[in-house]
N, C-alpha and C. Protein backbone atom coordinates (compact mmCIF):
# COMPACT_ATOMS: atom_id res chain seq x y z
N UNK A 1 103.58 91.85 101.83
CA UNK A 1 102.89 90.61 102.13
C UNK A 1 101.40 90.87 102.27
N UNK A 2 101.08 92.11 102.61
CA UNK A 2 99.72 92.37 102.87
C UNK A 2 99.05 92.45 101.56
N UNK A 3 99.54 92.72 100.46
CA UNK A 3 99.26 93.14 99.07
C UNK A 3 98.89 92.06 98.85
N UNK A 4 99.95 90.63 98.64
CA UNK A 4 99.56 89.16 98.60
C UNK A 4 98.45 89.09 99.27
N UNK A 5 98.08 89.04 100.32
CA UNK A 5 97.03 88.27 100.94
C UNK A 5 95.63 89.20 100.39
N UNK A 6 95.70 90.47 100.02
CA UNK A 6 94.53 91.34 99.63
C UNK A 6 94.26 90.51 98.14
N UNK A 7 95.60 90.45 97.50
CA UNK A 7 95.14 89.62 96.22
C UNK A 7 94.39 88.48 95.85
N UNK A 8 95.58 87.33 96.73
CA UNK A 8 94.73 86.09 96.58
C UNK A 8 93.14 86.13 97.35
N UNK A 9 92.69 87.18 98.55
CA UNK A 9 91.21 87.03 98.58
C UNK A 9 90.75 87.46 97.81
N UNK A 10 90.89 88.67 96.71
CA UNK A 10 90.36 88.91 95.47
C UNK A 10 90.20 88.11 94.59
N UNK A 11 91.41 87.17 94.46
CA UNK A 11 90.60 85.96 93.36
C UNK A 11 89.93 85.02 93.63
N UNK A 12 89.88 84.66 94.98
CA UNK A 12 89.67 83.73 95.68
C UNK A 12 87.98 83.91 96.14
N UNK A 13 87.67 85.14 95.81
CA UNK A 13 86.36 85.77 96.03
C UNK A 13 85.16 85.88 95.06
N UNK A 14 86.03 85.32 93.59
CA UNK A 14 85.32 85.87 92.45
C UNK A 14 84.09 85.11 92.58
N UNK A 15 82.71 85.81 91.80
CA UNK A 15 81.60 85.07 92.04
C UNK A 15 81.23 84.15 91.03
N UNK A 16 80.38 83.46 91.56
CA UNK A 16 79.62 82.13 91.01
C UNK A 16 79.21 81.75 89.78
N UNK A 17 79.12 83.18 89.10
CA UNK A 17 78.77 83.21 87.60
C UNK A 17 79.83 83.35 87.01
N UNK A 18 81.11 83.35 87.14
CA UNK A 18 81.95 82.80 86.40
C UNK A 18 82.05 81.51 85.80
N UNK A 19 82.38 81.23 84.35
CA UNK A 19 81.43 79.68 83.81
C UNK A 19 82.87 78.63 84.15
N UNK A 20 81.96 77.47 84.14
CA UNK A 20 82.77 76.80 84.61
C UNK A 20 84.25 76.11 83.86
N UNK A 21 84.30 77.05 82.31
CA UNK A 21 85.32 76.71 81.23
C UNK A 21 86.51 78.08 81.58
N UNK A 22 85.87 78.72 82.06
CA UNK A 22 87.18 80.00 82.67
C UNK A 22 88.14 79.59 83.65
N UNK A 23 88.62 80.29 83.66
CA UNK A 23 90.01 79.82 84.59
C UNK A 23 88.80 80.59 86.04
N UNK A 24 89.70 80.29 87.17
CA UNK A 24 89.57 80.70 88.64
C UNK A 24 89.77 82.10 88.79
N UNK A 25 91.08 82.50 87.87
CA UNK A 25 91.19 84.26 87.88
C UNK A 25 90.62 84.38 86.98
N UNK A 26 89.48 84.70 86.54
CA UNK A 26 88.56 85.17 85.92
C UNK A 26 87.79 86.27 86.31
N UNK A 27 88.11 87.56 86.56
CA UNK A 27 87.04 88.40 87.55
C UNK A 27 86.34 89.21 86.33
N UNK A 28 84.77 88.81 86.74
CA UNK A 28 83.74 89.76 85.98
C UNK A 28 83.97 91.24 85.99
N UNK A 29 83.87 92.16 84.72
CA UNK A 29 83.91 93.76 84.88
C UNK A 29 82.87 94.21 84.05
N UNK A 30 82.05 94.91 84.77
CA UNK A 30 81.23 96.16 83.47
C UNK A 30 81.53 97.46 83.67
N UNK A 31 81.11 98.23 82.47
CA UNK A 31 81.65 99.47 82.65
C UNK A 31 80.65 100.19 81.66
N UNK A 32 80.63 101.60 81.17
CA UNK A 32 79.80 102.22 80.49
C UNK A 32 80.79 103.22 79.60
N UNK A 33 80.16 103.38 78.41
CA UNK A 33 80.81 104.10 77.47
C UNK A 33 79.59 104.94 77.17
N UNK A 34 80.02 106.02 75.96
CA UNK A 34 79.03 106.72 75.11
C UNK A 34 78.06 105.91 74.42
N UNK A 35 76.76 105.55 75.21
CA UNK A 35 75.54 105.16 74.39
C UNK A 35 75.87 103.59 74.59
N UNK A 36 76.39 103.56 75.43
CA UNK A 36 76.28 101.64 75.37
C UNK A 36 77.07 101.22 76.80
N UNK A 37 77.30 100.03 77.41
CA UNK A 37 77.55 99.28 78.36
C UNK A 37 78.97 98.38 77.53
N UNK A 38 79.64 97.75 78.85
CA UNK A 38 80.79 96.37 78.44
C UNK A 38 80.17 95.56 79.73
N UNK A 39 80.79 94.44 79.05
CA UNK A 39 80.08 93.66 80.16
C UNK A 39 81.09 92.34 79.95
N UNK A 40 82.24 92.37 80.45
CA UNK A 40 83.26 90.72 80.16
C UNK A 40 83.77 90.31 81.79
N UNK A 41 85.24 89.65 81.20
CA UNK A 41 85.92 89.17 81.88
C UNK A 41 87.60 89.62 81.86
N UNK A 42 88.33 89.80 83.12
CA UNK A 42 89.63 90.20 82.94
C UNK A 42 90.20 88.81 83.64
N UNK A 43 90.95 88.39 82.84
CA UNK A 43 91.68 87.22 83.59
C UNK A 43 92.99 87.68 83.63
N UNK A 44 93.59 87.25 85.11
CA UNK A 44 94.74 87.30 85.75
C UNK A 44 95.77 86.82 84.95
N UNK A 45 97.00 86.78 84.54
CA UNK A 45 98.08 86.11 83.75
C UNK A 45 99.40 85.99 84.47
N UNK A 46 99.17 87.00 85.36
CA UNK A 46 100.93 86.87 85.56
C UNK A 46 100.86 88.59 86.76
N UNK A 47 102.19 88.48 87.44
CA UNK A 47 102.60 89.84 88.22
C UNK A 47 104.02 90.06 88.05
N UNK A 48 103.67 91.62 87.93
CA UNK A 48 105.21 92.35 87.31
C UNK A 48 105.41 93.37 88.31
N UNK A 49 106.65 93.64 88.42
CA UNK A 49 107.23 95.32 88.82
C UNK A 49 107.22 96.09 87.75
N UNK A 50 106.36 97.50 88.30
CA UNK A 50 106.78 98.23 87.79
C UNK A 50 106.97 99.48 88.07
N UNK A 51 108.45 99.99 87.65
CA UNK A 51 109.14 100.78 88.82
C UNK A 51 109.12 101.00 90.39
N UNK A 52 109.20 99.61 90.55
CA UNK A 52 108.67 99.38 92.19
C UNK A 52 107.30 99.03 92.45
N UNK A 53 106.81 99.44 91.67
CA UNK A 53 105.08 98.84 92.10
C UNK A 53 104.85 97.68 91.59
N UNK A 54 103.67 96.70 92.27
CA UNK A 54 103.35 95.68 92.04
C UNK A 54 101.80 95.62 90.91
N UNK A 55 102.05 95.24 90.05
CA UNK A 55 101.17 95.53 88.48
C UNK A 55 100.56 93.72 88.38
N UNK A 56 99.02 93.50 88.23
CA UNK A 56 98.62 92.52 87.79
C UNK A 56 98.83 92.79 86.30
N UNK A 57 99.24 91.64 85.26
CA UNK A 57 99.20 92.15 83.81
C UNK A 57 97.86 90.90 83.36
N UNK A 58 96.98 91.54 82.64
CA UNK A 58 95.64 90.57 82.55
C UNK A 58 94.99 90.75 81.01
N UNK A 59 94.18 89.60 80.96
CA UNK A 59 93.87 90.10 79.39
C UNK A 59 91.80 90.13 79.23
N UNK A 60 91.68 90.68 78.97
CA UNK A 60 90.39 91.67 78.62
C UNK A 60 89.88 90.80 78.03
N UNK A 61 88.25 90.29 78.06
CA UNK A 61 87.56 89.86 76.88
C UNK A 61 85.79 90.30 77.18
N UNK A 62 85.35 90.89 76.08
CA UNK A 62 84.39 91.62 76.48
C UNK A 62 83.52 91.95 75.32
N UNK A 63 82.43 92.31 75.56
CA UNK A 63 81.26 92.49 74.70
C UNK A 63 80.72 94.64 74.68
N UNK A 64 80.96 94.97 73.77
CA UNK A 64 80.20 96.21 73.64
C UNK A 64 78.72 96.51 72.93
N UNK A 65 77.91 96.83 74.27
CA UNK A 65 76.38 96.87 73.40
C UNK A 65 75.94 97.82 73.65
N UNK A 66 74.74 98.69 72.81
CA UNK A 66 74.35 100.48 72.86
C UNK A 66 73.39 99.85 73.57
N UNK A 67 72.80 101.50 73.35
CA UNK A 67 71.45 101.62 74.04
C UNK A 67 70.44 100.76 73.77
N UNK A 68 70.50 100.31 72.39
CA UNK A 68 69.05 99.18 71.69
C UNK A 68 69.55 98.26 72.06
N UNK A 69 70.33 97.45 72.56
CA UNK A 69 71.25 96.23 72.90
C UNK A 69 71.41 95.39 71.70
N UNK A 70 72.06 96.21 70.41
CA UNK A 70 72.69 95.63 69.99
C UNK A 70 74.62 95.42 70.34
N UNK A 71 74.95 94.27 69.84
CA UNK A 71 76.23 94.38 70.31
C UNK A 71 76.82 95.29 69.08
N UNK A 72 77.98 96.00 69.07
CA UNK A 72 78.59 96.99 68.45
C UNK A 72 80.04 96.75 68.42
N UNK A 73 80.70 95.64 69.30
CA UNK A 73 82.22 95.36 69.17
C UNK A 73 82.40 94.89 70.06
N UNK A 74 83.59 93.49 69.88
CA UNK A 74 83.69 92.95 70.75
C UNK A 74 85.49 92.72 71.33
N UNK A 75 86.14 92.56 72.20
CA UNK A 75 87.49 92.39 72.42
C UNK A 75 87.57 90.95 73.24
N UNK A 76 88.74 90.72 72.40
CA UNK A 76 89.38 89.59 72.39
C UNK A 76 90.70 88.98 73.33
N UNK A 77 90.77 89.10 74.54
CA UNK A 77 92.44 89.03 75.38
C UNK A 77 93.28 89.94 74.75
N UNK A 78 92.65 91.06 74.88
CA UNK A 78 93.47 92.23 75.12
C UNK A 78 94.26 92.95 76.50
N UNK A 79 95.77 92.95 76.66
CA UNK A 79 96.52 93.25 76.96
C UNK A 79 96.40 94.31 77.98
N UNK A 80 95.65 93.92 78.99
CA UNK A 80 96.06 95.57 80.39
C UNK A 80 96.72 95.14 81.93
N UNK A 81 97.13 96.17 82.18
CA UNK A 81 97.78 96.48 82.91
C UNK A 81 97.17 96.87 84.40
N UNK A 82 97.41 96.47 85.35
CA UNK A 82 96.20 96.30 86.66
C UNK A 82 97.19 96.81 88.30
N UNK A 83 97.13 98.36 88.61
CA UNK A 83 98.07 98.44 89.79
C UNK A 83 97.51 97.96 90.94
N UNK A 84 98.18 96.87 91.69
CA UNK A 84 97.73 96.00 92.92
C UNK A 84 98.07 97.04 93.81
N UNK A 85 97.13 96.97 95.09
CA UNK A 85 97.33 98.06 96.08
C UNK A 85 96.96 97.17 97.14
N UNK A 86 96.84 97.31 98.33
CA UNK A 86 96.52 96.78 99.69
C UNK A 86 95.53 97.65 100.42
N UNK A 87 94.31 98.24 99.51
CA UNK A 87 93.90 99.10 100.67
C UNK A 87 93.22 98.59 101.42
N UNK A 88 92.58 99.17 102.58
CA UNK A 88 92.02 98.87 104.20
C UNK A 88 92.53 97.84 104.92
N UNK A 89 93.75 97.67 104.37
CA UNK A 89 94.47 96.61 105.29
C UNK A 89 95.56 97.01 106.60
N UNK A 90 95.21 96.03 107.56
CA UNK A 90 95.42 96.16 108.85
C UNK A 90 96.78 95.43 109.33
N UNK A 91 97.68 96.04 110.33
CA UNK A 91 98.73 94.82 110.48
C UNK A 91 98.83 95.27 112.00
N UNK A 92 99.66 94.15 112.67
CA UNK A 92 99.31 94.19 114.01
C UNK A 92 100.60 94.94 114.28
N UNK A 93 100.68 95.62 115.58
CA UNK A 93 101.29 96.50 116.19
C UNK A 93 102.10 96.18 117.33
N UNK A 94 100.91 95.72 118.67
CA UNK A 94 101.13 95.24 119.58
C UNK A 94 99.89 94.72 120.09
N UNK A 95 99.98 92.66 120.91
CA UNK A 95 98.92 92.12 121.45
C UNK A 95 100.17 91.82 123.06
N UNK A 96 99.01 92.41 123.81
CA UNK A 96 98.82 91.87 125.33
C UNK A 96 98.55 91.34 125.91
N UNK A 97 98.66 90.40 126.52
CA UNK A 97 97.86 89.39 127.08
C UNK A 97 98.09 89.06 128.70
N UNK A 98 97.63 89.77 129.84
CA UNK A 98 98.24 89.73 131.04
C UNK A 98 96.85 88.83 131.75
N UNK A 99 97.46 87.97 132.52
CA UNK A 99 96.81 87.22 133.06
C UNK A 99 96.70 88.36 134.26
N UNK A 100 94.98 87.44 135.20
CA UNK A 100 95.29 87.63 136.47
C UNK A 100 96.38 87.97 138.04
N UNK A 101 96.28 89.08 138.13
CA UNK A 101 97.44 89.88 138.85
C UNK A 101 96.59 90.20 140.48
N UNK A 102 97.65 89.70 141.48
CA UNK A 102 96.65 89.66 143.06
C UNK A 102 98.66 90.32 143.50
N UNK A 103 97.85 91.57 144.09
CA UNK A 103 99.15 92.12 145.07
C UNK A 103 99.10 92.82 146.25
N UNK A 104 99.58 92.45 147.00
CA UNK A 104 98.92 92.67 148.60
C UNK A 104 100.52 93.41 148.94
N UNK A 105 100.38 94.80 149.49
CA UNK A 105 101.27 95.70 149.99
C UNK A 105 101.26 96.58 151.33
N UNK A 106 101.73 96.04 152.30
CA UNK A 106 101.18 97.03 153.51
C UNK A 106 99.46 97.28 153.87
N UNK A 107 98.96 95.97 153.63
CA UNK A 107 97.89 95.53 153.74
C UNK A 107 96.43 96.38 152.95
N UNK A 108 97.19 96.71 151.58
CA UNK A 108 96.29 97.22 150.79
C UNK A 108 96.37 96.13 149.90
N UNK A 109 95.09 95.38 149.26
CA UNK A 109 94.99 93.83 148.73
C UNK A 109 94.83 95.11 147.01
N UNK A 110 95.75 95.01 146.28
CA UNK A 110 95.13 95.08 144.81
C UNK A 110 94.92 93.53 143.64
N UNK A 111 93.43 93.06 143.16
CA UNK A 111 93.58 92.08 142.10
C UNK A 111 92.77 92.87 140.56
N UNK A 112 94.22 92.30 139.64
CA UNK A 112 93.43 92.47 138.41
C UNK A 112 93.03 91.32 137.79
N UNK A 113 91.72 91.57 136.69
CA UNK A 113 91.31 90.08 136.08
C UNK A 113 92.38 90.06 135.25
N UNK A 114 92.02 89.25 134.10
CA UNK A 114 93.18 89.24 133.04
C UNK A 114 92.95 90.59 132.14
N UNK A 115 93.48 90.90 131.17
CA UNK A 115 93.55 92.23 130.53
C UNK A 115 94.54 91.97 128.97
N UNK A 116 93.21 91.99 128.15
CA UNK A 116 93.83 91.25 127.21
C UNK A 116 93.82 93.25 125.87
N UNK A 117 95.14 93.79 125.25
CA UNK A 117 95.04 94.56 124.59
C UNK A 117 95.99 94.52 123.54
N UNK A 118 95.12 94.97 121.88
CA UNK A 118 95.28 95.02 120.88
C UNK A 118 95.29 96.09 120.30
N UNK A 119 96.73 96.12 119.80
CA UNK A 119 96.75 97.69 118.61
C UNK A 119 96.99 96.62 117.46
N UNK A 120 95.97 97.68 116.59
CA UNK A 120 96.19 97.14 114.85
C UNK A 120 96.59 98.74 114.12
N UNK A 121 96.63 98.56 113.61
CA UNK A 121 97.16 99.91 112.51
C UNK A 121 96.52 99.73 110.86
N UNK A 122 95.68 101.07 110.28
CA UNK A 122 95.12 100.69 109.51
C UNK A 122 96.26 101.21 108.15
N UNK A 123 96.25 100.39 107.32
CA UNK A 123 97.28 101.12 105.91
C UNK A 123 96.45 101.18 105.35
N UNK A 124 96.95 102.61 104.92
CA UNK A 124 96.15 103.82 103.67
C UNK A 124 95.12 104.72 104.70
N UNK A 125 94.68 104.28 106.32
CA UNK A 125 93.54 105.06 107.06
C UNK A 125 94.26 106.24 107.55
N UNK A 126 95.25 106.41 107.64
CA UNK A 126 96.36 107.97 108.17
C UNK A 126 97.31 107.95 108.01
N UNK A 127 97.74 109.04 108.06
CA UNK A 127 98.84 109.04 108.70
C UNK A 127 100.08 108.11 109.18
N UNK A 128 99.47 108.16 110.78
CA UNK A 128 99.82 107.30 111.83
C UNK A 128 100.04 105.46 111.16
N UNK A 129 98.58 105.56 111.27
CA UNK A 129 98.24 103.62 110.75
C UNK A 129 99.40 103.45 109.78
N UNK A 130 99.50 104.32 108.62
CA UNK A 130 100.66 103.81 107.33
C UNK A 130 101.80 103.70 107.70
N UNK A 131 102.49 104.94 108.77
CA UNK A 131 104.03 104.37 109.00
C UNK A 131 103.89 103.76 110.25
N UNK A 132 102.84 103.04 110.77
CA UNK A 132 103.37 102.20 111.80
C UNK A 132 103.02 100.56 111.14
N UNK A 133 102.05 100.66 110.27
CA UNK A 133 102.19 99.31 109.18
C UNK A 133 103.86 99.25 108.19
N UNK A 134 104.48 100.56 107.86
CA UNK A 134 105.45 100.36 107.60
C UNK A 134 106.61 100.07 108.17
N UNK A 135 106.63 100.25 109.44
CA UNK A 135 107.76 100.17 110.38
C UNK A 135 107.65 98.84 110.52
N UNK A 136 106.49 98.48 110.98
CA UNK A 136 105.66 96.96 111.48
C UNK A 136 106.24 96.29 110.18
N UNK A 137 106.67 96.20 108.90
CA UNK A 137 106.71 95.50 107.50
C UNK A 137 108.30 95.44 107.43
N UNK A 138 108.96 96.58 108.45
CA UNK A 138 110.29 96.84 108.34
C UNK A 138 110.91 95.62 109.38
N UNK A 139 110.02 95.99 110.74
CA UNK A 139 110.59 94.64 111.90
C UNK A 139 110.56 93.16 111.32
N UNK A 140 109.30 93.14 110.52
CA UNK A 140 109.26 91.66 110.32
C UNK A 140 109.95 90.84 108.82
N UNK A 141 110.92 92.04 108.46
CA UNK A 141 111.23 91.23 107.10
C UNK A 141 110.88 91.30 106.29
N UNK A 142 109.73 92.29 105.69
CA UNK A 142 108.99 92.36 104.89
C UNK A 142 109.50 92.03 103.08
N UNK A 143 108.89 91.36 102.95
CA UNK A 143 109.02 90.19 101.49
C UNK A 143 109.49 91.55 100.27
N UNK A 144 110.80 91.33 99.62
CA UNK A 144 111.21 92.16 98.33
C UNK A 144 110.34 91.44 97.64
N UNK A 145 109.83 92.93 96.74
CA UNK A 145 108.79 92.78 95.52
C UNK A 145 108.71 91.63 94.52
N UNK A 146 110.54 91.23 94.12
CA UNK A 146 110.47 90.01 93.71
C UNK A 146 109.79 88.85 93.98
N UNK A 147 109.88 88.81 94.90
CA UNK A 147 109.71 87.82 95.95
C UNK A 147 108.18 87.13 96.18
N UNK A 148 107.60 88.74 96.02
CA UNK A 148 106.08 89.09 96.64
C UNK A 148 105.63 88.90 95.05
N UNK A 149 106.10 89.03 93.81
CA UNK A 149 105.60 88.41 92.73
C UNK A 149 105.86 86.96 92.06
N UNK A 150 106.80 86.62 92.64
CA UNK A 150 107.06 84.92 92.76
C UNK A 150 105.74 84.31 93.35
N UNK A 151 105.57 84.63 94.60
CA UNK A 151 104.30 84.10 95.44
C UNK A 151 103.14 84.18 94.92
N UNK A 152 102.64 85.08 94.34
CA UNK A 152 101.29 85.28 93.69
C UNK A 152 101.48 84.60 92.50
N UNK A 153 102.56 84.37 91.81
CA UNK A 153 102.70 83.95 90.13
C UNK A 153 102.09 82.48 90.71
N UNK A 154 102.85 82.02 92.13
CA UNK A 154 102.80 80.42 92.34
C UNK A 154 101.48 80.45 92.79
N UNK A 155 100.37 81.21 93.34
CA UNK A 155 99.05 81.26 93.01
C UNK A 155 98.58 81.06 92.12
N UNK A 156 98.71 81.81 91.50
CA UNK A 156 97.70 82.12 90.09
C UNK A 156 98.23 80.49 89.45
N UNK A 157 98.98 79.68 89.28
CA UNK A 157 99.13 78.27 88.84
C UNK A 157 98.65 77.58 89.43
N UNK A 158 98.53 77.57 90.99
CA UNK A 158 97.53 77.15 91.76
C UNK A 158 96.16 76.86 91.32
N UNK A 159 95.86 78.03 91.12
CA UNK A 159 94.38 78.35 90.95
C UNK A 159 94.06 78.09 89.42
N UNK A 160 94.89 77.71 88.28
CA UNK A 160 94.75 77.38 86.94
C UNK A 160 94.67 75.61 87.36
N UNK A 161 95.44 75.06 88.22
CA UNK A 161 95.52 73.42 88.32
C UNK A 161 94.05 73.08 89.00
N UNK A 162 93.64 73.92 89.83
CA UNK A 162 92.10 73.46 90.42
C UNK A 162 91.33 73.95 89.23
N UNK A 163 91.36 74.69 88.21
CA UNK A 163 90.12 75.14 87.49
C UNK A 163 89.93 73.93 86.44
């Protein structure tokens, strides 16, 4: 579920210069080759398993230009393959919340204020953080992959009906 929510703020994030005839999953990419730059767009299409992992499948469209800036080749919704991950994501552990506490014992008066404490656990930051986000994913039910690609598919249609 954490993967979902890392996703949809990824598309949900894309910037402003995306034109306004592109879809919503539209995320800008450049990159560099021998003697020249790319400079397009990967749009979102769909989410697959594969062999257990969760795979954006997206299609490429992009411009290749050298060093003189001429363009030199261009691609057309070409076909890649995108492994979704969840990194620096956080899931909760345990929240506390103890109110004000007044206890008077053999005439020793103890009061506490309130005392409010939070464990989060970071996944992918250790160790520790990963299997207690996994245990934490185990208590709560955590969504089969199917499931978790149903939800994003019903995004990404989402986000094609607003564009």
């Amino acid at each position: 579920m954490v993967a979902a929510l890392a996703v949809a703020a990824l598309l949900l994030s894309a910037p402003a210069e995306v034109s306004a005839q592109s879809l919503p999953t539209a995320v800008p990419v450049t990159g560099v080759f021998d003697g020249g730059t790319f400079a397009g767009t990967v749009d979102v299409v769909r989410f697959e398993d594969s062999d257990g992992a969760l795979q954006a499948v997206a299609m490429l469209t992009g411009t290749l230009v050298d060093a003189n800036g001429d363009v030199v080749g261009t691609v057309t919704d070409v076909p890649v393959r995108l492994p979704v991950s969840a990194l620096a994501a956080t899931c909760d552990i345990l929240h506390l919340d103890l109110g004000p506490l007044d206890l008077e014992l053999l005439g020793l008066r103890v009061h506490l204020d309130r005392v409010v404490l939070d464990i989060t656990a970071e996944l992918g930051g250790g160790l520790l953080g990963t299997l207690l986000c996994a245990i934490a994913g185990l208590l709560d039910g955590g969504a089969p992959l199917a499931a978790l690609i149903e939800l994003l598919d019903r995004i990404l249609d989402i986000l094609r009906l607003l564009g």
